[in-house]
Protein backbone atom coordinates (compact mmCIF):
# COMPACT_ATOMS: atom_id res chain seq x y z
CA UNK A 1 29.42 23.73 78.59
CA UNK A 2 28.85 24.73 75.12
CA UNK A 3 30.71 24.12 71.89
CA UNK A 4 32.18 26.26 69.33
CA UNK A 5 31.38 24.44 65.78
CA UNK A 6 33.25 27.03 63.33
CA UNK A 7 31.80 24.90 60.05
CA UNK A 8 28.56 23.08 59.53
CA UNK A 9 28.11 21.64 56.34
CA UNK A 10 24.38 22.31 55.07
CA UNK A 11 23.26 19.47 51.69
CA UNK A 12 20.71 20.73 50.17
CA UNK A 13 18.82 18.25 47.87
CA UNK A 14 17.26 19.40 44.64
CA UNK A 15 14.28 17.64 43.66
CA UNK A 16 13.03 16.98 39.90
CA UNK A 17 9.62 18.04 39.34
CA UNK A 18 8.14 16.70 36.05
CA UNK A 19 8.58 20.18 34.29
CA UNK A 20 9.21 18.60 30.49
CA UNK A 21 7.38 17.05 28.34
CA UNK A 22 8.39 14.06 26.05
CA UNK A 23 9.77 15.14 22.96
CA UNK A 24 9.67 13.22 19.74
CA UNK A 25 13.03 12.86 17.53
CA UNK A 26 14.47 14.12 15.34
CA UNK A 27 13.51 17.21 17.17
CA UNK A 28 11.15 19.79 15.32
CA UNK A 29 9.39 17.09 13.14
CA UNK A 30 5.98 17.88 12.69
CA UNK A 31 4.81 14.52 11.62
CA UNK A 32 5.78 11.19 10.39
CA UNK A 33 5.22 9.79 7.29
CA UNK A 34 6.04 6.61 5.15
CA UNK A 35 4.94 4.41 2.00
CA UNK A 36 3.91 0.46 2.76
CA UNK A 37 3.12 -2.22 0.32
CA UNK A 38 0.29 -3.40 0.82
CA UNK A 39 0.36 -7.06 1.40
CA UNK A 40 2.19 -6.88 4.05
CA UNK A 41 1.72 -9.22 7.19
CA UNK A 42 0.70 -9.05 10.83
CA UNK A 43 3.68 -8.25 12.82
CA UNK A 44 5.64 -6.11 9.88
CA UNK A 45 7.14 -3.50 11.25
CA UNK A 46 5.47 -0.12 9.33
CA UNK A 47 6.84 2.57 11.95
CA UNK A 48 9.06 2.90 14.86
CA UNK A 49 9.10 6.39 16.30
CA UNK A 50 10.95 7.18 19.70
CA UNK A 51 11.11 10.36 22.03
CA UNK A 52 12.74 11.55 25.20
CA UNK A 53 12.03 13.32 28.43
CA UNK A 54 14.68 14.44 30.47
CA UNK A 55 13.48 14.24 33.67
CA UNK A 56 14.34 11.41 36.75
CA UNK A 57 12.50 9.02 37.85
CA UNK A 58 8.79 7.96 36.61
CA UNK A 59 8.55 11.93 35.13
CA UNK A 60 10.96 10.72 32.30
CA UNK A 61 9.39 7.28 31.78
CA UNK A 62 7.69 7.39 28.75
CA UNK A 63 5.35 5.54 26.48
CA UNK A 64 3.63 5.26 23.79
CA UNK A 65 0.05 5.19 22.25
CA UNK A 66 -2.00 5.46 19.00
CA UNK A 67 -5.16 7.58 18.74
CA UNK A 68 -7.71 8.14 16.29
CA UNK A 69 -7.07 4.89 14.67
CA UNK A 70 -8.71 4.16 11.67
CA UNK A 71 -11.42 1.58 10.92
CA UNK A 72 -10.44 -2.22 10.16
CA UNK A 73 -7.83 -2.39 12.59
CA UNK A 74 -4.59 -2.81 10.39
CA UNK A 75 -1.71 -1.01 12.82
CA UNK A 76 -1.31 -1.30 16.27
CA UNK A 77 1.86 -0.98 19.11
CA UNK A 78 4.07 -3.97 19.37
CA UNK A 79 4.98 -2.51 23.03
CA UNK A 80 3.58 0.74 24.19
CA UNK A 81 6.85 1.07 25.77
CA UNK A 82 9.41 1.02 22.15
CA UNK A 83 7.04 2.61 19.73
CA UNK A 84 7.36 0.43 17.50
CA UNK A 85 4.28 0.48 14.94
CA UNK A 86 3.19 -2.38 13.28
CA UNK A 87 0.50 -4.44 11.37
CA UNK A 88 -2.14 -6.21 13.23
CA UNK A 89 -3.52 -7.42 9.88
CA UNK A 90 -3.20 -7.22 5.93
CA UNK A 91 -4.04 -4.32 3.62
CA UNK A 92 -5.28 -4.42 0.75
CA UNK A 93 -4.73 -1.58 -1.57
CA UNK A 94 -7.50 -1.74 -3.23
CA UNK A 95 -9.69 -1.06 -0.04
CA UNK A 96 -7.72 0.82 1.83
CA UNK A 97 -4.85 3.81 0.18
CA UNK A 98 -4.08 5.64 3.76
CA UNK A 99 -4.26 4.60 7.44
CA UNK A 100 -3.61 8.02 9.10
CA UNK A 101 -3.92 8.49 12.99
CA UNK A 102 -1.64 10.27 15.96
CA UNK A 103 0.73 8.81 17.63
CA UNK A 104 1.24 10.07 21.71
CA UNK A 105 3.88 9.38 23.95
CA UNK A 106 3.73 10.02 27.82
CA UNK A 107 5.36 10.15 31.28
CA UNK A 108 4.79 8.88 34.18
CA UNK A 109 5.11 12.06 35.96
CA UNK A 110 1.95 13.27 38.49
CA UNK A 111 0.41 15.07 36.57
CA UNK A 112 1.68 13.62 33.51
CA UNK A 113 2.86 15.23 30.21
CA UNK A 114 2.59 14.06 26.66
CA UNK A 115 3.37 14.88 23.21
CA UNK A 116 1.62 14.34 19.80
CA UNK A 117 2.40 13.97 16.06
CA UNK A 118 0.51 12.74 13.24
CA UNK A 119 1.41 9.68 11.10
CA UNK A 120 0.95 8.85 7.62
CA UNK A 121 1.24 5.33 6.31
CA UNK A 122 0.69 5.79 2.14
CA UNK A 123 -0.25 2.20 0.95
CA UNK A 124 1.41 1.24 -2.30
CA UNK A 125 -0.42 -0.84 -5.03
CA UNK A 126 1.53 -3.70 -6.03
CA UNK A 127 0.56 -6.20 -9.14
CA UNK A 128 -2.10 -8.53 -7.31
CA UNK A 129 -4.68 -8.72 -9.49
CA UNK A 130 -5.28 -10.16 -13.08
CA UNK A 131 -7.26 -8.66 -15.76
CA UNK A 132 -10.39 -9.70 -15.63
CA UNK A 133 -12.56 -10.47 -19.26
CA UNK A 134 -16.04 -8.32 -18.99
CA UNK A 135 -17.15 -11.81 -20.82
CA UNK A 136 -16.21 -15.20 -20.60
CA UNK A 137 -16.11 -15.98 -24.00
CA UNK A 138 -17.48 -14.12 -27.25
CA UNK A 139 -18.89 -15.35 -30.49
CA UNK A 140 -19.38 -13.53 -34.09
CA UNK A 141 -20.47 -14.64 -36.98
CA UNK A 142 -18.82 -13.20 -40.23
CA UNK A 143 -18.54 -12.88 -44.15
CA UNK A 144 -15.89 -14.17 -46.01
CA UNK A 145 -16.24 -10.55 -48.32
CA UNK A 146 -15.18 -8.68 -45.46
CA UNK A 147 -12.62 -6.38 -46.18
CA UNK A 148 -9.31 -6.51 -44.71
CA UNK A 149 -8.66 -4.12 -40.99
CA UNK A 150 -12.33 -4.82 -40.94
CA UNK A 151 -13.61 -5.04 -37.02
CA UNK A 152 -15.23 -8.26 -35.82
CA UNK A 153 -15.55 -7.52 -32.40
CA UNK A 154 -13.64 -5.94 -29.67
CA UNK A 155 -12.74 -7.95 -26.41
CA UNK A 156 -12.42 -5.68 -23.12
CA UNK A 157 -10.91 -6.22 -19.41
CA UNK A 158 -10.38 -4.86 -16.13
CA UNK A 159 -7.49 -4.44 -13.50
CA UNK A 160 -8.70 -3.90 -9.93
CA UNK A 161 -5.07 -2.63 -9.55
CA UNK A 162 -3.95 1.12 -9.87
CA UNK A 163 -1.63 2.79 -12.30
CA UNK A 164 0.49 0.95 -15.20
CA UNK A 165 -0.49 -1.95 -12.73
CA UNK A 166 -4.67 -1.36 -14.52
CA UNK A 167 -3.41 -0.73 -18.14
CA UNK A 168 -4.17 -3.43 -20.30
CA UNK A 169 -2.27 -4.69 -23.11
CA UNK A 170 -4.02 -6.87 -25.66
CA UNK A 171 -2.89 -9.97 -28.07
CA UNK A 172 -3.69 -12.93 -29.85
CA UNK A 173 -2.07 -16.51 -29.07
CA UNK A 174 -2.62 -17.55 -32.97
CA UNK A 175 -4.58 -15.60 -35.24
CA UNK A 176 -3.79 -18.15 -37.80
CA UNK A 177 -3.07 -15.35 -40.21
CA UNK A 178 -6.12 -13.99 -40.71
CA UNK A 179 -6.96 -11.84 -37.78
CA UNK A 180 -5.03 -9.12 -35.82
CA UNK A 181 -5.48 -7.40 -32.66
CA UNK A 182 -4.87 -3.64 -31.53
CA UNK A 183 -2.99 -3.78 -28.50
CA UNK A 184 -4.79 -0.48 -27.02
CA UNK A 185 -8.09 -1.55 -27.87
CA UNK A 186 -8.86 -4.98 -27.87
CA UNK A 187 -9.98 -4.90 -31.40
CA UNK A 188 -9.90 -7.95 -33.36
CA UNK A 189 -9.84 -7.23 -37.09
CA UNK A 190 -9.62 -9.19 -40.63
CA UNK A 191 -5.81 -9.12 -41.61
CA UNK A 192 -5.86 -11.56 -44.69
CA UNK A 193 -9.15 -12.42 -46.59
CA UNK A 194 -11.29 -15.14 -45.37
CA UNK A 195 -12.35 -18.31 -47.38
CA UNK A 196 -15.22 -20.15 -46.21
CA UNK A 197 -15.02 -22.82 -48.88
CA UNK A 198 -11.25 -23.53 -47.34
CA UNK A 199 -12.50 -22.79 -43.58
CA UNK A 200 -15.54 -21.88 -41.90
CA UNK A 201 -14.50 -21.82 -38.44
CA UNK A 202 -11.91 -20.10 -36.34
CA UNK A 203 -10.96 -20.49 -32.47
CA UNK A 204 -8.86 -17.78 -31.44
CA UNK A 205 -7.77 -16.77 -28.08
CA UNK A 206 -7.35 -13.42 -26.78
CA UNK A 207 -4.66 -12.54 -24.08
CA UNK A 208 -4.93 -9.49 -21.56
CA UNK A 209 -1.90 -8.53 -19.82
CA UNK A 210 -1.29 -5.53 -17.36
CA UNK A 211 2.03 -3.05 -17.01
CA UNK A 212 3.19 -2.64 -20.00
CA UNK A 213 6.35 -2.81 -20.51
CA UNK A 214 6.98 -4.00 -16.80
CA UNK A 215 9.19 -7.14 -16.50
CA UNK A 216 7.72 -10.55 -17.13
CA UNK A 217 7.55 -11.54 -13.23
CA UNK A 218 5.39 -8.20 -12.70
CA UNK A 219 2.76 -8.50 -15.75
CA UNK A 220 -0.13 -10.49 -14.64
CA UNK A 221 -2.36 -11.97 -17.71
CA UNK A 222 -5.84 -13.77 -18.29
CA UNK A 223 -7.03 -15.61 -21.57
CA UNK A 224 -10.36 -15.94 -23.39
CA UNK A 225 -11.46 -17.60 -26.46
């Protein structure tokens, strides 16, 4: 005997194929960019960067890796899966101004789909270096005629740092008087006339200090005699 079913119910199961890529936010960037001070230590965070995938399952698990890296090893992932960016070791401005490279993020799907961007990391200088004297000390001989804003010599030094952080500011810890300094320059000049019969010799020390004008804690300064 058969039976009359007036109503089967039919479920029909939709199935996610991996059909989107990852996508990076905020949506439409076109790269990521940011300034680091140089200095700073393995394990700073420089970068965390995140993206999405709508899809189910493993074809909207995503993660992370950096390409292209540049030499010296200074950035790497703290967890391919956060995307987190940060420093495996310490840079040094003065070697190193940019560590550029792409970062990709992935699914899981089969096959998978990814996403790229590019990343900038602009290293700022910071104040680590003194001035350095081109000579460890300097010696002249002169006459007691000379005439006053004469110049006896003309001390020089060098910043390894960048900007104001490289300009050097010159002075004298005692000139006793009788010599001056041009701040610019480094040159040392007769500013009241010499007497040999009262003194023949003078010790004078010369002071270089960088960023003018910067406050005290951020001038760095060397001395020679």
């Amino acid at each position: 005997m058969s039976v009359s079913v007036p109503n089967a119910r039919l479920t029909i199961s939709v199935l996610d194929v991996n059909d989107n890529a990852p996508r990076f936010r905020p949506f439409g960037v076109t790269n990521f960019s940011e300034s680091i001070l140089e200095g700073a230590q393995p394990g700073t965070t420089l970068l965390s960067v995140s993206a999405v995938d709508p899809d189910k399952g493993p074809n909207g698990q995503i993660f992370y890796e950096l390409l292209h890296l540049p030499r010296g090893g200074y950035v790497r992932l703290e967890d391919p899966s956060t995307g987190k960016i940060i420093a495996n070791r310490t840079v040094d401005y003065e070697q190193v101004q940019w560590l550029n490279f792409t970062v990709r993020t992935q699914d899981q799907g089969s096959p998978p789909r990814f996403s790229e961007l590019p990343v900038y990391l602009r290293i700022v200088d910071v104040n680590d270096n003194n001035p350095i004297f081109t000579q460890p000390s300097y010696q002249r001989p002169v006459f007691e005629d000379l005439a006053l804003g004469t110049i006896i010599v003309r001390v020089s030094a060098t910043d390894a740092d960048s900007g104001l952080f490289a300009v050097i500011e010159y002075s004298l810890v005692d000139g006793e008087g009788k010599f001056g300094i041009t701040p610019s320059t480094g040159d040392i000049y007769i500013l009241s006339p010499l007497d040999r019969e009262t003194k023949d010799h003078y010790t004078l020390t010369a002071v270089a200090r960088d960023n003018p004008g910067g406050t005290p804690s951020n001038r760095r300064e060397n001395s020679v005699q």
